[in-house]
Protein backbone atom coordinates (compact mmCIF):
# COMPACT_ATOMS: atom_id res chain seq x y z
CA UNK A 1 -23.33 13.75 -19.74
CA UNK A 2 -24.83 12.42 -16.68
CA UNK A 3 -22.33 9.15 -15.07
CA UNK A 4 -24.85 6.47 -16.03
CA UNK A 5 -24.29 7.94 -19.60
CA UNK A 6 -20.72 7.95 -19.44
CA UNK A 7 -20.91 4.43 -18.29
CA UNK A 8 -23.22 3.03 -21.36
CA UNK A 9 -21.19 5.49 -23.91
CA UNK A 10 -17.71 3.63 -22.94
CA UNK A 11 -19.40 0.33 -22.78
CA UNK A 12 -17.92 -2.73 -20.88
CA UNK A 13 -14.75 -1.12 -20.36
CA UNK A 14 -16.23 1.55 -17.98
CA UNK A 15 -17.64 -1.34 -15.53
CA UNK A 16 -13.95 -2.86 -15.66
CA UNK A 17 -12.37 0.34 -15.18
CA UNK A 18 -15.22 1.35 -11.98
CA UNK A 19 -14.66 -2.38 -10.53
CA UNK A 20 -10.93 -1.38 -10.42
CA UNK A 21 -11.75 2.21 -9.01
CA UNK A 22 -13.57 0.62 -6.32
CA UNK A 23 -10.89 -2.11 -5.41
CA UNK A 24 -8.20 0.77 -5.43
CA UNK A 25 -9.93 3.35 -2.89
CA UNK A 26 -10.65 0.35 -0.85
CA UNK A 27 -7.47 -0.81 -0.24
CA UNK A 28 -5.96 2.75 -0.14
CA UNK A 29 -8.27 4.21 2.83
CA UNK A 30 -7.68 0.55 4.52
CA UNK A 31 -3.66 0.72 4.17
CA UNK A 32 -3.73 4.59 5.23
CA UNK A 33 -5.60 3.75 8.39
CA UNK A 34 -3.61 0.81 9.18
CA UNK A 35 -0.16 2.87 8.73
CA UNK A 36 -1.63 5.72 10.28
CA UNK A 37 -2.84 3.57 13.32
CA UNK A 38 1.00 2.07 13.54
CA UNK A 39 2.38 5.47 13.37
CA UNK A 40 1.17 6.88 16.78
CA UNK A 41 4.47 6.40 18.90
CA UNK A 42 7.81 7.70 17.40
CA UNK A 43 10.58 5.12 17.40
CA UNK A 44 13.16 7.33 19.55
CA UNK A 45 10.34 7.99 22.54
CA UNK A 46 9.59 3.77 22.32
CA UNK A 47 13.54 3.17 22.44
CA UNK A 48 13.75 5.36 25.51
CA UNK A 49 11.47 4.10 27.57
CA UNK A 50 12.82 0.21 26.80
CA UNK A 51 16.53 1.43 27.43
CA UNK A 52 15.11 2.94 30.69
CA UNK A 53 13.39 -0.52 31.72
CA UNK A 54 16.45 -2.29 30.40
CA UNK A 55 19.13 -0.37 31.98
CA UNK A 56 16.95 -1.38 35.17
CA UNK A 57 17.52 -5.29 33.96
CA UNK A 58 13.45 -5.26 33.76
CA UNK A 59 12.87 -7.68 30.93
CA UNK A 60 8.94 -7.97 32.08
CA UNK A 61 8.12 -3.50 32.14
CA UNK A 62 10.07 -3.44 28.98
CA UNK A 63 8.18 -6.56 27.57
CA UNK A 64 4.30 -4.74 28.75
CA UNK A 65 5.72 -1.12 26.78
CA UNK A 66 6.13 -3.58 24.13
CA UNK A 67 2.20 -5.20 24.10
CA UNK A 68 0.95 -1.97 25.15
CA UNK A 69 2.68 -0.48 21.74
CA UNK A 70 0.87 -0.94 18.43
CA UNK A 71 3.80 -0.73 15.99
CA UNK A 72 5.62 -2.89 13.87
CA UNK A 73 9.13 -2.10 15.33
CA UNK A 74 7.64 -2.90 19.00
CA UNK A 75 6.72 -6.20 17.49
CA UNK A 76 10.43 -6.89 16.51
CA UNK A 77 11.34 -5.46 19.81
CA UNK A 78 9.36 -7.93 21.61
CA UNK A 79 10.55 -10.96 19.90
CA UNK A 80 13.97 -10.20 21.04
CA UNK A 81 13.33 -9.58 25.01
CA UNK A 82 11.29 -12.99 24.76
CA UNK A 83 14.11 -14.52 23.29
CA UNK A 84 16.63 -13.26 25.99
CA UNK A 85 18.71 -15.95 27.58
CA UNK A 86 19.14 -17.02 24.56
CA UNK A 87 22.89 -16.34 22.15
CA UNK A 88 23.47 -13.22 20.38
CA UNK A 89 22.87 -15.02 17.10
CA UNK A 90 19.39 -16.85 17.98
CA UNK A 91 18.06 -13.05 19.50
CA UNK A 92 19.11 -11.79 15.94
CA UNK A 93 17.68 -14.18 13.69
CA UNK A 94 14.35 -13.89 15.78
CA UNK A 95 13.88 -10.34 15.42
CA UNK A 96 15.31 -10.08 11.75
CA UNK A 97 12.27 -13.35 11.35
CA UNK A 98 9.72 -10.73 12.59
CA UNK A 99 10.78 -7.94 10.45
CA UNK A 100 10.11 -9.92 7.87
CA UNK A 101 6.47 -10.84 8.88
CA UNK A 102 5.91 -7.26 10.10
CA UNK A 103 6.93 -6.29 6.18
CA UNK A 104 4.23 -8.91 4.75
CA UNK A 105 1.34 -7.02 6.57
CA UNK A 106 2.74 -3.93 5.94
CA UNK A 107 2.36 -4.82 2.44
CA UNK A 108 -0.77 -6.77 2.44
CA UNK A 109 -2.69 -5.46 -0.67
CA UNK A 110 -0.31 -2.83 -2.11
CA UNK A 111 0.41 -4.89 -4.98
CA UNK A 112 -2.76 -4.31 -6.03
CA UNK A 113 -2.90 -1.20 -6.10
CA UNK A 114 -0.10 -0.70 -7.78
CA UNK A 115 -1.01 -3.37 -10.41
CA UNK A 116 -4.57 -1.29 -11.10
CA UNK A 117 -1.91 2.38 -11.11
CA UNK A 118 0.10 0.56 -14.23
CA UNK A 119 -3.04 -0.85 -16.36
CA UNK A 120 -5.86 1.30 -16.18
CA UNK A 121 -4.42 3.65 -18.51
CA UNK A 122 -4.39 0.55 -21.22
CA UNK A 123 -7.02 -0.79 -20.05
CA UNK A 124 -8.91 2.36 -20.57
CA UNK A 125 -7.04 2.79 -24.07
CA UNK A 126 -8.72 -0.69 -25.17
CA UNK A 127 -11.77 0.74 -24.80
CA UNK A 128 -11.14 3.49 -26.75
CA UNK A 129 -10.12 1.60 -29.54
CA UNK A 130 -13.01 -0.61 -29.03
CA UNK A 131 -15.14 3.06 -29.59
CA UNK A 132 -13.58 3.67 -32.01
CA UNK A 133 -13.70 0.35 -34.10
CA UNK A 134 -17.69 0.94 -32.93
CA UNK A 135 -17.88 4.44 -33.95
CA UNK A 136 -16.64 3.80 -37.51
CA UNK A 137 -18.10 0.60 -38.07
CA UNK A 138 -21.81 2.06 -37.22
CA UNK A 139 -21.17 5.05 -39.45
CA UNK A 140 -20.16 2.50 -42.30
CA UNK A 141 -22.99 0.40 -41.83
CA UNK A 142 -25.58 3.49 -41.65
CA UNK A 143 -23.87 4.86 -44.68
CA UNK A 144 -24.18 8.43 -42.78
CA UNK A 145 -21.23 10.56 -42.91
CA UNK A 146 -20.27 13.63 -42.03
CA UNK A 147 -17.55 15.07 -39.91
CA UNK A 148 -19.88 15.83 -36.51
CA UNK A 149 -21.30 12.33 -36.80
CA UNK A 150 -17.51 10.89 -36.52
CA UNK A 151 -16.57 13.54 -33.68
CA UNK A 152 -19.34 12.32 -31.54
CA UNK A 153 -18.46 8.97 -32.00
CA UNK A 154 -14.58 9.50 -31.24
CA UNK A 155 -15.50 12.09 -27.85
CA UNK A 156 -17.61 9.17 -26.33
CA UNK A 157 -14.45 6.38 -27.26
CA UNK A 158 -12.25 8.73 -25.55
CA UNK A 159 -14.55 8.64 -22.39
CA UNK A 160 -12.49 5.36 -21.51
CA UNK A 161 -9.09 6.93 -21.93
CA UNK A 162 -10.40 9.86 -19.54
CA UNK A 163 -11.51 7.22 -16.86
CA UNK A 164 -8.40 5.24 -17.18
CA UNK A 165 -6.52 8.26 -16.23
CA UNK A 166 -8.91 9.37 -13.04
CA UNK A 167 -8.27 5.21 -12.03
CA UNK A 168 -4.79 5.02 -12.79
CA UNK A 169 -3.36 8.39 -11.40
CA UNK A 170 -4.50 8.17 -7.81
CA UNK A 171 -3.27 4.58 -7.52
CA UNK A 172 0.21 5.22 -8.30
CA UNK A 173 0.29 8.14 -6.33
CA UNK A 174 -0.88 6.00 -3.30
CA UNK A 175 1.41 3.30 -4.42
CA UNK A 176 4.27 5.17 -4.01
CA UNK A 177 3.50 7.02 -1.11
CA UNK A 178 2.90 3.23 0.42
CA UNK A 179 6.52 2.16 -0.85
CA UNK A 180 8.39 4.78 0.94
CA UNK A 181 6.18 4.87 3.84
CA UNK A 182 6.90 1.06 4.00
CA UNK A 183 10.76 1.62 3.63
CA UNK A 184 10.23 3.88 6.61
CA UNK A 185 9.02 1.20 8.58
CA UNK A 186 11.69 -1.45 7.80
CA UNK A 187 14.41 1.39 8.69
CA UNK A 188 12.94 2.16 11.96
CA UNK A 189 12.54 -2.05 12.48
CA UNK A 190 16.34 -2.60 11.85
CA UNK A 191 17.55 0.28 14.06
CA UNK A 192 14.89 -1.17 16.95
CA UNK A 193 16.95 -4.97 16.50
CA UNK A 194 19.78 -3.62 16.41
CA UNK A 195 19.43 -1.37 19.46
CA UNK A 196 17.79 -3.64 21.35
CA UNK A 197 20.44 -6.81 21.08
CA UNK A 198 22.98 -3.55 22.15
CA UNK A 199 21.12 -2.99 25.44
CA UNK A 200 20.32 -6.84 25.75
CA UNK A 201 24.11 -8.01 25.40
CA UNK A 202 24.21 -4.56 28.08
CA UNK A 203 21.90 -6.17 30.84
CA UNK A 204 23.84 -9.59 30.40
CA UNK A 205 27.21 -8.17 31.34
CA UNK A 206 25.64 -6.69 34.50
């Protein structure tokens, strides 16, 4: 079967299900740039060079590494040398207020994805059961039996299920792989605050 008669054989249900396919490698190839993008510099080389600036008392070098760095955890980083001067407490809360909106672009759109991973299978199922309802219902009404005229009819139903499955599958396996890459993020964020006020509360006892 050629794809523009898979797509009439499974009816509505195969637009729905190509509409979500669509949506889903979208969002994937955009978040997989956008982490890969973010995921130049390693945390440990960033943290270096700041402690090096820092140990220097050179709030405005560390503060270009930081602009210069496309990364989430040099965002947090950032927020805390522009809020030096400032108490122990306020430098916190301003960095852990930028992990936070670092997180919400990190997941920007995920939700989707992982929405489309958990329904296309039943989403596909419907329209197998919609075949199927179809199949039987045309056989009943052409009064033509026979056990290759129901197989045919059941095959093409099950045309849905199969596409469900090629939607569903790749979504949750980018899903997840977004979730932990994501956790990865946030842990390298809260060692970057935390290391940061360290060598912060260091240059003000100089």
């Amino acid at each position: 079967m050629t794809f523009l008669q898979l797509l009439k054989s499974g009816g509505f249900t195969m637009y729905v299900l190509l509409t979500c396919s669509v949506i889903s490698l979208t969002i994937i190839f955009e978040r997989l740039f956008y982490f890969r993008s973010r995921a130049k510099i390693k945390r440990e080389e960033f943290m270096a060079n700041i402690a090096k600036e820092l140990k220097k008392a050179n709030i405005t070098n560390a503060m270009g590494i930081c602009r210069q760095t496309n990364t989430p955890f040099s965002r947090v980083v950032q927020e805390g040398l522009n809020l030096y001067g400032h108490s122990e407490t306020i430098m916190s809360n301003g960095m852990e207020r930028q992990v936070t909106i670092q997180v919400i672009l990190l997941e920007k759109f995920t939700s989707i994805v992982g929405t489309i991973g958990s329904t296309a299978v039943y989403i596909g199922l419907f329209g197998t059961v919609l075949g199927i309802i179809r199949a039987f219902h045309d056989i009943a009404k052409s009064s033509v039996g026979g056990i290759n005229v129901v197989i045919n009819g059941i095959s093409e139903a099950l045309v849905c299920t199969a596409a469900g499955l090629c939607v569903a599958v790749p979504a949750v396996i980018a899903y997840n792989f977004f979730v932990k890459r994501i956790d990865s993020f946030i842990a390298d964020m809260e060692l970057c605050a935390s290391e940061t006020l360290d060598l912060l509360n260091s240059v003000k006892d100089k």
